[in-house]
C-alpha atoms as a PDB file:
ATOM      1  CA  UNK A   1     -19.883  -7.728   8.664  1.00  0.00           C
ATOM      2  CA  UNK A   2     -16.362  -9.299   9.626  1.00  0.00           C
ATOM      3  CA  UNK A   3     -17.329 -11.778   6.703  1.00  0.00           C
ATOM      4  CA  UNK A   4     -16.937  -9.357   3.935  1.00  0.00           C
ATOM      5  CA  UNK A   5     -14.972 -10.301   1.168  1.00  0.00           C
ATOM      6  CA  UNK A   6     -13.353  -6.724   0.968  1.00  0.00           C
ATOM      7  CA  UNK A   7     -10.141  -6.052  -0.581  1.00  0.00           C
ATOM      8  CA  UNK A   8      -9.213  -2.557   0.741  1.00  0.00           C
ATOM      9  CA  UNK A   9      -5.088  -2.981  -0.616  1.00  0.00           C
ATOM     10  CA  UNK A  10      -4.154  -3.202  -4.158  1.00  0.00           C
ATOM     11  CA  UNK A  11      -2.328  -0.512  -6.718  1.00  0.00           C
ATOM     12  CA  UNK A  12      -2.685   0.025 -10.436  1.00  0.00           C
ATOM     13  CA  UNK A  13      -0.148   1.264 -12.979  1.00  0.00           C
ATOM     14  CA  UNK A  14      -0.678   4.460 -11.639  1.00  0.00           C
ATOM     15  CA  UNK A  15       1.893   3.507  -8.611  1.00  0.00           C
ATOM     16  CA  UNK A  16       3.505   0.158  -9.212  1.00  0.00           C
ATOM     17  CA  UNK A  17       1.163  -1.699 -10.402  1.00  0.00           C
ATOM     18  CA  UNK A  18       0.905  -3.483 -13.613  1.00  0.00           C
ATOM     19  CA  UNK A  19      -2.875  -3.200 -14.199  1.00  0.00           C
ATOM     20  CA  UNK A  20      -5.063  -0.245 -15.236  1.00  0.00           C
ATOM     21  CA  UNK A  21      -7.883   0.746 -12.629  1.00  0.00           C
ATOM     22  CA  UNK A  22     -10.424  -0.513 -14.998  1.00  0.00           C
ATOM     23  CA  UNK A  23      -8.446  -3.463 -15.174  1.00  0.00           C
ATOM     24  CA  UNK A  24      -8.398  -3.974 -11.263  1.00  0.00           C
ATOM     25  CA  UNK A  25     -11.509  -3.458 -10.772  1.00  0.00           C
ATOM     26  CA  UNK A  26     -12.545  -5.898 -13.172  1.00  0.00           C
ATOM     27  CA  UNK A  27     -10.363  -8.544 -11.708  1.00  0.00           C
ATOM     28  CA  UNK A  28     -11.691  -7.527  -8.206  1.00  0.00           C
ATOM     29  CA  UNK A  29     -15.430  -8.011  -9.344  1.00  0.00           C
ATOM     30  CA  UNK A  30     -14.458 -11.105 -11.053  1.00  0.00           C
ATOM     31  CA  UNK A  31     -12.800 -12.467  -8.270  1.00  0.00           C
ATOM     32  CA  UNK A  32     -15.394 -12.156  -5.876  1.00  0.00           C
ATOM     33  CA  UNK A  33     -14.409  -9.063  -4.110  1.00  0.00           C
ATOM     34  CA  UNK A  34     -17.762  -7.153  -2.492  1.00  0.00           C
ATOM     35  CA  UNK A  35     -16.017  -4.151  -0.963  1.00  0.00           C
ATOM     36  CA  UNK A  36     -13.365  -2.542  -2.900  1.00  0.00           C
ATOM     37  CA  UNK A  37     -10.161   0.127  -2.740  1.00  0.00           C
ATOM     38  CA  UNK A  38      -7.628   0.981  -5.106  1.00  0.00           C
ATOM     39  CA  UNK A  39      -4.301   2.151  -2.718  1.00  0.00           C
ATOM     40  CA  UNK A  40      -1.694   3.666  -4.611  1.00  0.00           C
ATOM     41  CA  UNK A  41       1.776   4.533  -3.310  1.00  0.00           C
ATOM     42  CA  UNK A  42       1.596   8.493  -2.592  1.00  0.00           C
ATOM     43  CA  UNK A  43      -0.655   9.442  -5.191  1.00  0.00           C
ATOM     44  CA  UNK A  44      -4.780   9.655  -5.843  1.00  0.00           C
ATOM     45  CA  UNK A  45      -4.750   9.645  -9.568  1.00  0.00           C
ATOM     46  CA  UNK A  46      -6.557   6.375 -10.859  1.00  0.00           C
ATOM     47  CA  UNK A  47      -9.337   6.983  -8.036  1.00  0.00           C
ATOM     48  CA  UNK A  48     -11.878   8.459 -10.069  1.00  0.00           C
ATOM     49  CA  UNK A  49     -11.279   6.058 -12.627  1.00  0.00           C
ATOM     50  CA  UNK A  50     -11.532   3.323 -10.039  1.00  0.00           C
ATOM     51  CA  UNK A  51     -14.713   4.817  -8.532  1.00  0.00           C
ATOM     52  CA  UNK A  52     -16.446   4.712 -11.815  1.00  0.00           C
ATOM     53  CA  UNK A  53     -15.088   1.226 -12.841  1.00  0.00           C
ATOM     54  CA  UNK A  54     -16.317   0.115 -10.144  1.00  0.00           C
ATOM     55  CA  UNK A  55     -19.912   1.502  -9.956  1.00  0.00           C
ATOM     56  CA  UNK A  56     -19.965   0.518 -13.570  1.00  0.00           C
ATOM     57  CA  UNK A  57     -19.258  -3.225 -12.460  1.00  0.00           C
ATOM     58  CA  UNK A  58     -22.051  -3.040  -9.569  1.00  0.00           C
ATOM     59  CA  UNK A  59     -18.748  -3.262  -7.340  1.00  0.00           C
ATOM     60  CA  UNK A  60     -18.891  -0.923  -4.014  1.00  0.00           C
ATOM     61  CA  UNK A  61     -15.805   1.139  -3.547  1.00  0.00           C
ATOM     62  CA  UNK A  62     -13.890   3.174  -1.253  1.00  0.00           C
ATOM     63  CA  UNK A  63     -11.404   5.744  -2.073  1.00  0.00           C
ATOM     64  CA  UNK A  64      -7.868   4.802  -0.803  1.00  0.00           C
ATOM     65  CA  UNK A  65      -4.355   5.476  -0.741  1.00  0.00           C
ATOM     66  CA  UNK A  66      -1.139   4.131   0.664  1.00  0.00           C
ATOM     67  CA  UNK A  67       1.423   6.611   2.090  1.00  0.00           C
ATOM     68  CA  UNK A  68       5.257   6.203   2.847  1.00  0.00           C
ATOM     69  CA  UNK A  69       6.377   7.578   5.984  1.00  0.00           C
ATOM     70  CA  UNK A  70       9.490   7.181   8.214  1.00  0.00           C
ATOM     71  CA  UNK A  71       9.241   6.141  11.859  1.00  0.00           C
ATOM     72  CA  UNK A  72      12.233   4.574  13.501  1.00  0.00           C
ATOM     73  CA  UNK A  73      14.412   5.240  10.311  1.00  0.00           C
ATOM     74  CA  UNK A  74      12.631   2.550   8.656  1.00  0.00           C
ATOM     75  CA  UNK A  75       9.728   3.164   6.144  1.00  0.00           C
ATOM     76  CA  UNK A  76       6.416   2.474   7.131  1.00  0.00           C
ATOM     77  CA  UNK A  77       3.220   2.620   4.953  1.00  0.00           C
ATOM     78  CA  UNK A  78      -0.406   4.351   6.551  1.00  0.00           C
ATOM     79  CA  UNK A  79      -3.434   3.257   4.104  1.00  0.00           C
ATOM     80  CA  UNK A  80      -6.243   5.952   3.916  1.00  0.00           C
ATOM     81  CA  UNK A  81      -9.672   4.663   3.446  1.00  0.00           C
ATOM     82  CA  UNK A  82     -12.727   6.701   2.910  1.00  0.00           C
ATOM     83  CA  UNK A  83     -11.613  10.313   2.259  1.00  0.00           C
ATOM     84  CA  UNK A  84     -12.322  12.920  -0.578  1.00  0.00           C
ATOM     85  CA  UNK A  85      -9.674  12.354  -2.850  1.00  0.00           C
ATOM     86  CA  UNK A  86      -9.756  16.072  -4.112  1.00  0.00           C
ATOM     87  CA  UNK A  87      -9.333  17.435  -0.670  1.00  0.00           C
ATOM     88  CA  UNK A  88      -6.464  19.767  -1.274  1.00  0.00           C
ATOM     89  CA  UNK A  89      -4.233  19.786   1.705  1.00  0.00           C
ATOM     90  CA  UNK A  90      -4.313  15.825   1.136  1.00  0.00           C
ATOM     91  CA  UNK A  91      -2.844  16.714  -2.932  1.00  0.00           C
ATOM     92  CA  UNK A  92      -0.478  19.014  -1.833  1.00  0.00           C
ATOM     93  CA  UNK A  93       1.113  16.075   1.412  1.00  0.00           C
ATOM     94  CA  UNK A  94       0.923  13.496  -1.261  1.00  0.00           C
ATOM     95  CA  UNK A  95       2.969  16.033  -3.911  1.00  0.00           C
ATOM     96  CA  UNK A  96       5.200  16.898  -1.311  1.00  0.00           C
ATOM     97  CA  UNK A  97       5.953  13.214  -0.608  1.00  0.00           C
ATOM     98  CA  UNK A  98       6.702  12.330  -3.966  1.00  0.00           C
ATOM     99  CA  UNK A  99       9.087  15.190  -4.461  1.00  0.00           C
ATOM    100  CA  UNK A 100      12.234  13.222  -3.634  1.00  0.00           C
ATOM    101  CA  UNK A 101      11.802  10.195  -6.029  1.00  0.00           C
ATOM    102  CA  UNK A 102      13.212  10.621  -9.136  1.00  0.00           C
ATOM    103  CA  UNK A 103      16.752  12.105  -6.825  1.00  0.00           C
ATOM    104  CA  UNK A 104      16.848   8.385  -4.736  1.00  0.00           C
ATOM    105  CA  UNK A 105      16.423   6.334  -7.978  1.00  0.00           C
ATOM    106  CA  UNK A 106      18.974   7.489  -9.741  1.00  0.00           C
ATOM    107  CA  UNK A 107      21.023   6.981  -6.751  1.00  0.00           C
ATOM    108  CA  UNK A 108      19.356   3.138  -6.407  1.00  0.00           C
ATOM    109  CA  UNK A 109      20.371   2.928  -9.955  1.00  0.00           C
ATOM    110  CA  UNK A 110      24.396   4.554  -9.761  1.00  0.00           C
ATOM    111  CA  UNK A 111      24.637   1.508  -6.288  1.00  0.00           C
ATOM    112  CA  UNK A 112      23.320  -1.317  -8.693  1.00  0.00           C
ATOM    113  CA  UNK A 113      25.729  -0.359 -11.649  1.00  0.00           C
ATOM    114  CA  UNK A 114      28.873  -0.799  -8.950  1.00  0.00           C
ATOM    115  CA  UNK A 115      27.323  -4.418  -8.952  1.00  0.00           C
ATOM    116  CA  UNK A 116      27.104  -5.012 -12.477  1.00  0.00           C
ATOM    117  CA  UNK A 117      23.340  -4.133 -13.273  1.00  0.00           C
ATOM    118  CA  UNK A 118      23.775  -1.357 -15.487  1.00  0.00           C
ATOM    119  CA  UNK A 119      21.063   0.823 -17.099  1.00  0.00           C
ATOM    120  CA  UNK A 120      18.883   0.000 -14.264  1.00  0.00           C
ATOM    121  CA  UNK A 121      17.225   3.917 -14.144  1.00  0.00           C
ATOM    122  CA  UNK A 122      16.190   4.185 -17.586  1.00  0.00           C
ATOM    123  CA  UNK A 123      15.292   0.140 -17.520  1.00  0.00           C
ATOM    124  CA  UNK A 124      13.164   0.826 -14.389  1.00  0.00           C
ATOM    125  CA  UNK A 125      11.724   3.640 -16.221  1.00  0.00           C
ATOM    126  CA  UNK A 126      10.134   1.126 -18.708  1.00  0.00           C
ATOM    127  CA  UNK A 127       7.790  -0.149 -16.173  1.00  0.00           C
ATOM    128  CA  UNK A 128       6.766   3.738 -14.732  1.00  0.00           C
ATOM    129  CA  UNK A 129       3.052   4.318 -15.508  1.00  0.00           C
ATOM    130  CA  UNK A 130       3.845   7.748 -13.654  1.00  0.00           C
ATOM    131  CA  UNK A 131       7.306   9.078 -13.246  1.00  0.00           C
ATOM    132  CA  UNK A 132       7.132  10.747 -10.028  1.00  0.00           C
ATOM    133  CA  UNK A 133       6.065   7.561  -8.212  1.00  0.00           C
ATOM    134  CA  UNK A 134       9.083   5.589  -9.594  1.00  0.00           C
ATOM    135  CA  UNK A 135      10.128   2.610  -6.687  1.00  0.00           C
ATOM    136  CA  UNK A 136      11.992   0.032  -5.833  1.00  0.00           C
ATOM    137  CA  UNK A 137       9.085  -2.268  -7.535  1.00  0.00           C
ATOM    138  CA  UNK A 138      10.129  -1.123 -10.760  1.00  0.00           C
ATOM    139  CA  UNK A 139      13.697  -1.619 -10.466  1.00  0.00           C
ATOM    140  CA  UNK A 140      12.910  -4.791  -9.153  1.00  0.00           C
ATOM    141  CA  UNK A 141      10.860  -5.801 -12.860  1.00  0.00           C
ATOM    142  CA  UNK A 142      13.841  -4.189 -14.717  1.00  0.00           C
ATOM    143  CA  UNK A 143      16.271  -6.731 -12.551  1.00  0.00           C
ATOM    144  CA  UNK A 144      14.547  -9.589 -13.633  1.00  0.00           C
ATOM    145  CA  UNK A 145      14.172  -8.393 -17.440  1.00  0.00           C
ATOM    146  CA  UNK A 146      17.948  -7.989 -17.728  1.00  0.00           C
ATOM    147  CA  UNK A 147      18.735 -11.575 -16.497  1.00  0.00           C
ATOM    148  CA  UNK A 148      19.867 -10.973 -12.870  1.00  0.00           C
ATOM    149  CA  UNK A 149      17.141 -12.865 -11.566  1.00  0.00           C
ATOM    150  CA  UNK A 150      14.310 -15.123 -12.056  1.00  0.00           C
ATOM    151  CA  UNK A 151      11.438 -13.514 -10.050  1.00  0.00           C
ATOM    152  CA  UNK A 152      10.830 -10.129  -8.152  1.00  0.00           C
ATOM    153  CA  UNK A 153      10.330 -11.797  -4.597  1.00  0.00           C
ATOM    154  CA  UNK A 154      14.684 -12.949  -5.153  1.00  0.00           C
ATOM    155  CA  UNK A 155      15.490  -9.428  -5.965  1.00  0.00           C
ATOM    156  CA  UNK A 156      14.317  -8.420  -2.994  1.00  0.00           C
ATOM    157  CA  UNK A 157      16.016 -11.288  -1.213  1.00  0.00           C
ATOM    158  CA  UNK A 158      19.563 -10.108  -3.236  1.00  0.00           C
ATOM    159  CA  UNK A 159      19.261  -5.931  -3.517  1.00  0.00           C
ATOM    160  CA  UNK A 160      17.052  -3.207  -2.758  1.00  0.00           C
ATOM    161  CA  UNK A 161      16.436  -3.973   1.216  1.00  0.00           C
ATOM    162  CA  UNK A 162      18.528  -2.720   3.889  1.00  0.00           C
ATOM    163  CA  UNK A 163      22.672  -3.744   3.414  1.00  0.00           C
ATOM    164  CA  UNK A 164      21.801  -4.901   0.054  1.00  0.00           C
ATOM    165  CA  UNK A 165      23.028  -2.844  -3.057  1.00  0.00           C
ATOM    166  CA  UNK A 166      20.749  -0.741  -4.713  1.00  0.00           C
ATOM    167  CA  UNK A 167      19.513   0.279  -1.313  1.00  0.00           C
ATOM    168  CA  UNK A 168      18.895   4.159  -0.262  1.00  0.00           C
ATOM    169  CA  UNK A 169      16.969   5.224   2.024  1.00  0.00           C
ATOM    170  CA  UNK A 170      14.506   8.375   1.945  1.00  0.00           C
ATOM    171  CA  UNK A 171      13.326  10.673   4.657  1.00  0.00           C
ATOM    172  CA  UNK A 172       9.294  10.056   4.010  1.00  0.00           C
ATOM    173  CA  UNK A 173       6.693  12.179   5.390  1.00  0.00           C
ATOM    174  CA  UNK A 174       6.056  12.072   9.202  1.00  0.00           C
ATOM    175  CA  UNK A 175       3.379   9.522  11.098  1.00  0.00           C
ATOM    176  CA  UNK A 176       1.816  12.517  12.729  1.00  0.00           C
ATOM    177  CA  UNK A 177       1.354  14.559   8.526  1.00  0.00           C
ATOM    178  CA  UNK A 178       0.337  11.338   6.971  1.00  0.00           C
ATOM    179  CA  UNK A 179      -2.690  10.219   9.433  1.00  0.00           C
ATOM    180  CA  UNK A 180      -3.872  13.900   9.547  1.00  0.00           C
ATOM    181  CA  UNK A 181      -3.762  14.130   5.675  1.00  0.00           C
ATOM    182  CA  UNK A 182      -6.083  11.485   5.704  1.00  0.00           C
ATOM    183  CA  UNK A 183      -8.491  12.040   8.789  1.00  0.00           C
ATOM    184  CA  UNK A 184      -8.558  16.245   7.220  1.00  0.00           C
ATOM    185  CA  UNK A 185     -10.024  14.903   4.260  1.00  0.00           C
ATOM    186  CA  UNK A 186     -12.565  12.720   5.998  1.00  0.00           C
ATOM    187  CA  UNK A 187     -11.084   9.433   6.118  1.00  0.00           C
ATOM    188  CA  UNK A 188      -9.427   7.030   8.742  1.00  0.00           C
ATOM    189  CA  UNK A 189      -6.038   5.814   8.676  1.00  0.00           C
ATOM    190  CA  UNK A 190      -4.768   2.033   8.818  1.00  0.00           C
ATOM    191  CA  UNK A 191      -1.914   1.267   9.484  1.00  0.00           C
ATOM    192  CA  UNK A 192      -0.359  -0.923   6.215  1.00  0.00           C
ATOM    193  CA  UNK A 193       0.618  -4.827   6.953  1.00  0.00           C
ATOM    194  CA  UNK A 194       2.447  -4.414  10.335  1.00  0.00           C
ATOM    195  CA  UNK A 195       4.353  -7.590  10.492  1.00  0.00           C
ATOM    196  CA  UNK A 196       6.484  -5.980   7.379  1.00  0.00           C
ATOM    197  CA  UNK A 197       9.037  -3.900   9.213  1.00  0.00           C
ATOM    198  CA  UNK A 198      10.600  -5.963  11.344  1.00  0.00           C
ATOM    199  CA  UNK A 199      10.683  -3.506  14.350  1.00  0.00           C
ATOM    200  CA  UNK A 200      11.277  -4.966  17.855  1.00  0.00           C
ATOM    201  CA  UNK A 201       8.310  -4.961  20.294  1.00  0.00           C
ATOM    202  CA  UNK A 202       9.540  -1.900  21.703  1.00  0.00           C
ATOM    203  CA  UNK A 203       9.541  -0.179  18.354  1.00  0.00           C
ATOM    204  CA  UNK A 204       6.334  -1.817  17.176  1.00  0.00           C
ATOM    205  CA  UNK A 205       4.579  -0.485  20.743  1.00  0.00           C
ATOM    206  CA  UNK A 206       6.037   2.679  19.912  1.00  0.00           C
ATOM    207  CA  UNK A 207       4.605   2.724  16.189  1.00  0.00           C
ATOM    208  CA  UNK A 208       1.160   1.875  17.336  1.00  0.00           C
ATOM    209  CA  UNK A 209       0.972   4.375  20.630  1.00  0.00           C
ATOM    210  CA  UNK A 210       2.434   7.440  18.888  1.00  0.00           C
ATOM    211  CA  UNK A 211      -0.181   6.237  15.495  1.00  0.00           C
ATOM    212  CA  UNK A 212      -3.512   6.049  17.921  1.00  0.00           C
ATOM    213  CA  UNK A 213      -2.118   9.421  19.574  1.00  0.00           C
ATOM    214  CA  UNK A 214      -2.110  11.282  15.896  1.00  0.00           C
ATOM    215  CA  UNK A 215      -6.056   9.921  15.690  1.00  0.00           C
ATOM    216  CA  UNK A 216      -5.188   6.571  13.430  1.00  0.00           C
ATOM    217  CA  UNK A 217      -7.981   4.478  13.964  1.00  0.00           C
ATOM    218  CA  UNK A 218      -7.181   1.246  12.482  1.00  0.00           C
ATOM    219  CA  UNK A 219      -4.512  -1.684  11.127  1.00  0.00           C
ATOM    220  CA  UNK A 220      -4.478  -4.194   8.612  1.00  0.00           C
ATOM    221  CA  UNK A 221      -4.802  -7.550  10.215  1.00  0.00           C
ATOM    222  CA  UNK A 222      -4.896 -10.307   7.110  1.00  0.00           C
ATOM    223  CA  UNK A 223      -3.200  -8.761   4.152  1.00  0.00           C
ATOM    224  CA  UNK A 224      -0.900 -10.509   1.511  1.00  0.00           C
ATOM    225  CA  UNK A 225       2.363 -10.467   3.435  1.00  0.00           C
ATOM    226  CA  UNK A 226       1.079 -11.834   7.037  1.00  0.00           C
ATOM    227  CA  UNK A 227       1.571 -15.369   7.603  1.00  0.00           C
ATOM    228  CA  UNK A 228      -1.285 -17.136   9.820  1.00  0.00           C
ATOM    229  CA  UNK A 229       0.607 -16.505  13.272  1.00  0.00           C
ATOM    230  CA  UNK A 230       0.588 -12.554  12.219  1.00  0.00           C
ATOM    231  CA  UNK A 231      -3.151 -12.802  11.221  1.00  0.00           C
ATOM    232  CA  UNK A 232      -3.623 -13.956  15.247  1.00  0.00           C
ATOM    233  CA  UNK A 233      -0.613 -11.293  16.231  1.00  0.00           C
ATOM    234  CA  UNK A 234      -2.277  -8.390  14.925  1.00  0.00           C
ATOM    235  CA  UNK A 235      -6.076  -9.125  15.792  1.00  0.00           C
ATOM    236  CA  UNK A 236      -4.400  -8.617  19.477  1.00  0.00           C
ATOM    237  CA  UNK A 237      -3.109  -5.640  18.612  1.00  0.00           C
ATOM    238  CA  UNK A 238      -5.682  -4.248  17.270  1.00  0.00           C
ATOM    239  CA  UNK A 239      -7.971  -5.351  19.987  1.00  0.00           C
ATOM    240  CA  UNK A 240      -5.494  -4.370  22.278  1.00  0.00           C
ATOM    241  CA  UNK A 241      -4.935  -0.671  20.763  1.00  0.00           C
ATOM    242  CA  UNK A 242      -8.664  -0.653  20.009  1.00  0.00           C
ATOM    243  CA  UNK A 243      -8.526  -0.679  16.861  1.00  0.00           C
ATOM    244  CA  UNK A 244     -11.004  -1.203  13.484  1.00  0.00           C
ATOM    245  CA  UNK A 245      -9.389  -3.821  11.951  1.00  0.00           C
ATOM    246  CA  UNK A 246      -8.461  -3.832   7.457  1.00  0.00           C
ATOM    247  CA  UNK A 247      -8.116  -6.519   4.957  1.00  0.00           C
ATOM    248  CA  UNK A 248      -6.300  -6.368   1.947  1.00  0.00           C
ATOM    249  CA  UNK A 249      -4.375  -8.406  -0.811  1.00  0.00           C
ATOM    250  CA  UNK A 250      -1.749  -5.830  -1.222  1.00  0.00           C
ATOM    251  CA  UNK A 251      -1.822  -7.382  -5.059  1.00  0.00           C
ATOM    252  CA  UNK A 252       0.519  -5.213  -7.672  1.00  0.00           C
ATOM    253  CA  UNK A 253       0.163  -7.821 -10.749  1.00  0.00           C
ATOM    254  CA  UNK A 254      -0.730 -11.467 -11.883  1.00  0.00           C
ATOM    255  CA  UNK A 255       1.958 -13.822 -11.343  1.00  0.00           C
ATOM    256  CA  UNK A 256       4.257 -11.353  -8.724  1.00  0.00           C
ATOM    257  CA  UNK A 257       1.522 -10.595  -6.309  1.00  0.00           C
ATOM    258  CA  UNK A 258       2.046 -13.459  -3.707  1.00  0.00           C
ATOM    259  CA  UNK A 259      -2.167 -13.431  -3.093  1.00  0.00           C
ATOM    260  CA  UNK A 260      -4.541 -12.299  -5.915  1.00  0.00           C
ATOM    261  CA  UNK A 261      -7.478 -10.077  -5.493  1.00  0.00           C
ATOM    262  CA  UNK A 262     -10.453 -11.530  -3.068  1.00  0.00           C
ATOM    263  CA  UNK A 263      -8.183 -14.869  -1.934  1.00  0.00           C
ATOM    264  CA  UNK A 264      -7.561 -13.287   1.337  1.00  0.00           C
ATOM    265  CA  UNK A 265      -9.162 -15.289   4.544  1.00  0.00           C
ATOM    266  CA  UNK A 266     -12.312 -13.463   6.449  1.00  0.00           C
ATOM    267  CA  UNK A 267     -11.524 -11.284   9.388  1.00  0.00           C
ATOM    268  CA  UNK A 268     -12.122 -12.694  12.789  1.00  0.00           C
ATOM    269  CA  UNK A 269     -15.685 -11.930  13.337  1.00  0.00           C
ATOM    270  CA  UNK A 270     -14.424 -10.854  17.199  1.00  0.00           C
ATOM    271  CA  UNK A 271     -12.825  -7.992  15.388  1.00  0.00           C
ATOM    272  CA  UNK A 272     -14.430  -4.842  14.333  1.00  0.00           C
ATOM    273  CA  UNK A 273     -13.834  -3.791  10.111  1.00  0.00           C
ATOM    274  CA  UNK A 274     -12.980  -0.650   9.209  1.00  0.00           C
ATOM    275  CA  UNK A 275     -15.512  -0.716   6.706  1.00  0.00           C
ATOM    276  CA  UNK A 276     -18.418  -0.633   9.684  1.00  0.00           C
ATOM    277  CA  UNK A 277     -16.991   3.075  10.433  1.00  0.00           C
ATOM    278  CA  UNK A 278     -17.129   4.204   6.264  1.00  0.00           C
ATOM    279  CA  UNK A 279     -20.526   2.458   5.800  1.00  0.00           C
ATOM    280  CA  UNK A 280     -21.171   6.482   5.248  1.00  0.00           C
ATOM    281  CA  UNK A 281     -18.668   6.812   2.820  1.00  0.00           C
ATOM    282  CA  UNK A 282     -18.885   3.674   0.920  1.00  0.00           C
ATOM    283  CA  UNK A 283     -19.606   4.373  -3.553  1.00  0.00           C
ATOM    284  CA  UNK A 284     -22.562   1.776  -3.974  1.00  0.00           C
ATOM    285  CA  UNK A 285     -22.980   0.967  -7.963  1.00  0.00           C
ATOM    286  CA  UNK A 286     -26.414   2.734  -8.863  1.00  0.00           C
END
């Protein structure tokens, strides 16, 4: 089962994404993908559309969602596999989460006019398939539209992080809401690409303790921004932490997505998938 070419990361234009969910799930099928989740940022909107793009493309599927939390004052994402995505105290975290976006963006896009880029909210805007889930992603497409720079990945290395401009940072829901959002409405929580947040060891001990005390059951191990040495990092930790382990591409559109749909390497089979524990609530097409 570890050698499943599941893709349980992605997001559509209903986050900050590019593609539809039809769209996605077509290039998922297409790219080989046999287990499939759409994962938008804070919200559950496209996942009935996913679900039936998917059974319509003989593509299994798994609901899924990716929600920002802080831990550490530094944002973290949990991804939610398997749940019932009109479970309403789910909705209602998710709504509440979103609530502050539209305030920080137009205070991401006041820092980046002091640096010259000017317009940036109404240019981000452009890209927003939903306004209420506006993000640094779509600040970061406006950035390279106006000439600032060439690609999204060098925005990120010039603004938007931490001591950059255009930075601001937002008080996300807690570890302990976001995992018990998702386990409430029948699913398990994963922890979202690990090696992302640069914690120290302490920190990173601290994340994954106080996430397997909430009831978070697993992490992502090979996703889109690991390198091969955080592939081997986090299989320890997972084993370590006993944890199911997730794969995903993390893939927002073609040509700014550093790994496409399906390209991802297998799990160790020494591991144990996540997807073993939602055989249950897996959509098969038929």
């Amino acid at each position: 089962m570890a050698f499943l070419n599941a893709d349980l990361h992605c997001h559509s234009n209903v986050s900050d994404g590019t593609l539809t969910p039809e769209d996605l799930a077509a290039r998922a099928r297409g790219n080989g993908v046999e287990l499939w989740s759409l994962t938008d940022h804070d919200e559950v909107g496209g996942q009935h559309r996913a679900r039936s793009a998917a059974t319509a493309l003989g593509l299994p599927f798994l609901s899924g969602v990716e929600i920002s939390v802080t831990f550490a004052d530094k944002t973290v994402h949990i991804v939610g596999l398997g749940f019932d995505p009109d479970h309403e105290g789910l909705r209602q975290g998710l709504a509440d989460t979103r609530g502050g976006r539209e305030r920080r963006a137009r205070d991401i896009a006041a820092d980046l006019a002091r640096v010259g880029i000017r317009g940036a909210y109404e240019g981000a805007l452009r890209y927003v398939g939903n306004p209420d889930l506006i993000s640094r992603t779509h600040f970061a497409r406006y950035i390279v539209e106006s000439g600032h720079c060439s690609e999204t990945r060098e925005v990120f290395q010039r603004y938007l992080t931490e001591g950059k401009p255009g930075f601001v940072p937002h008080s996300w829901a807690r570890l302990g809401e976001a995992v018990g959002w998702i386990t409430q409405a029948g699913g398990i929580a994963v922890i979202a690409h690990p090696g992302r947040y640069g914690f120290t060891p302490n920190e990173e001990y601290a994340l994954f303790s106080e996430f397997k005390a909430h009831g978070g059951l697993g992490v992502e191990v090979v996703t889109g921004s690991h390198t091969e040495a955080e592939y081997v990092r986090y299989a320890d930790m997972a084993r370590e932490f006993d944890l199911l382990a997730s794969r995903g591409s993390d893939f927002h559109a073609p040509g700014e997505s550093r790994v496409d749909l399906g390209a991802l390497p297998y799990l160790s089979g020494t591991l144990t998938p996540v997807w073993e524990a939602l055989a249950h609530r897996i959509v098969q097409p038929g």
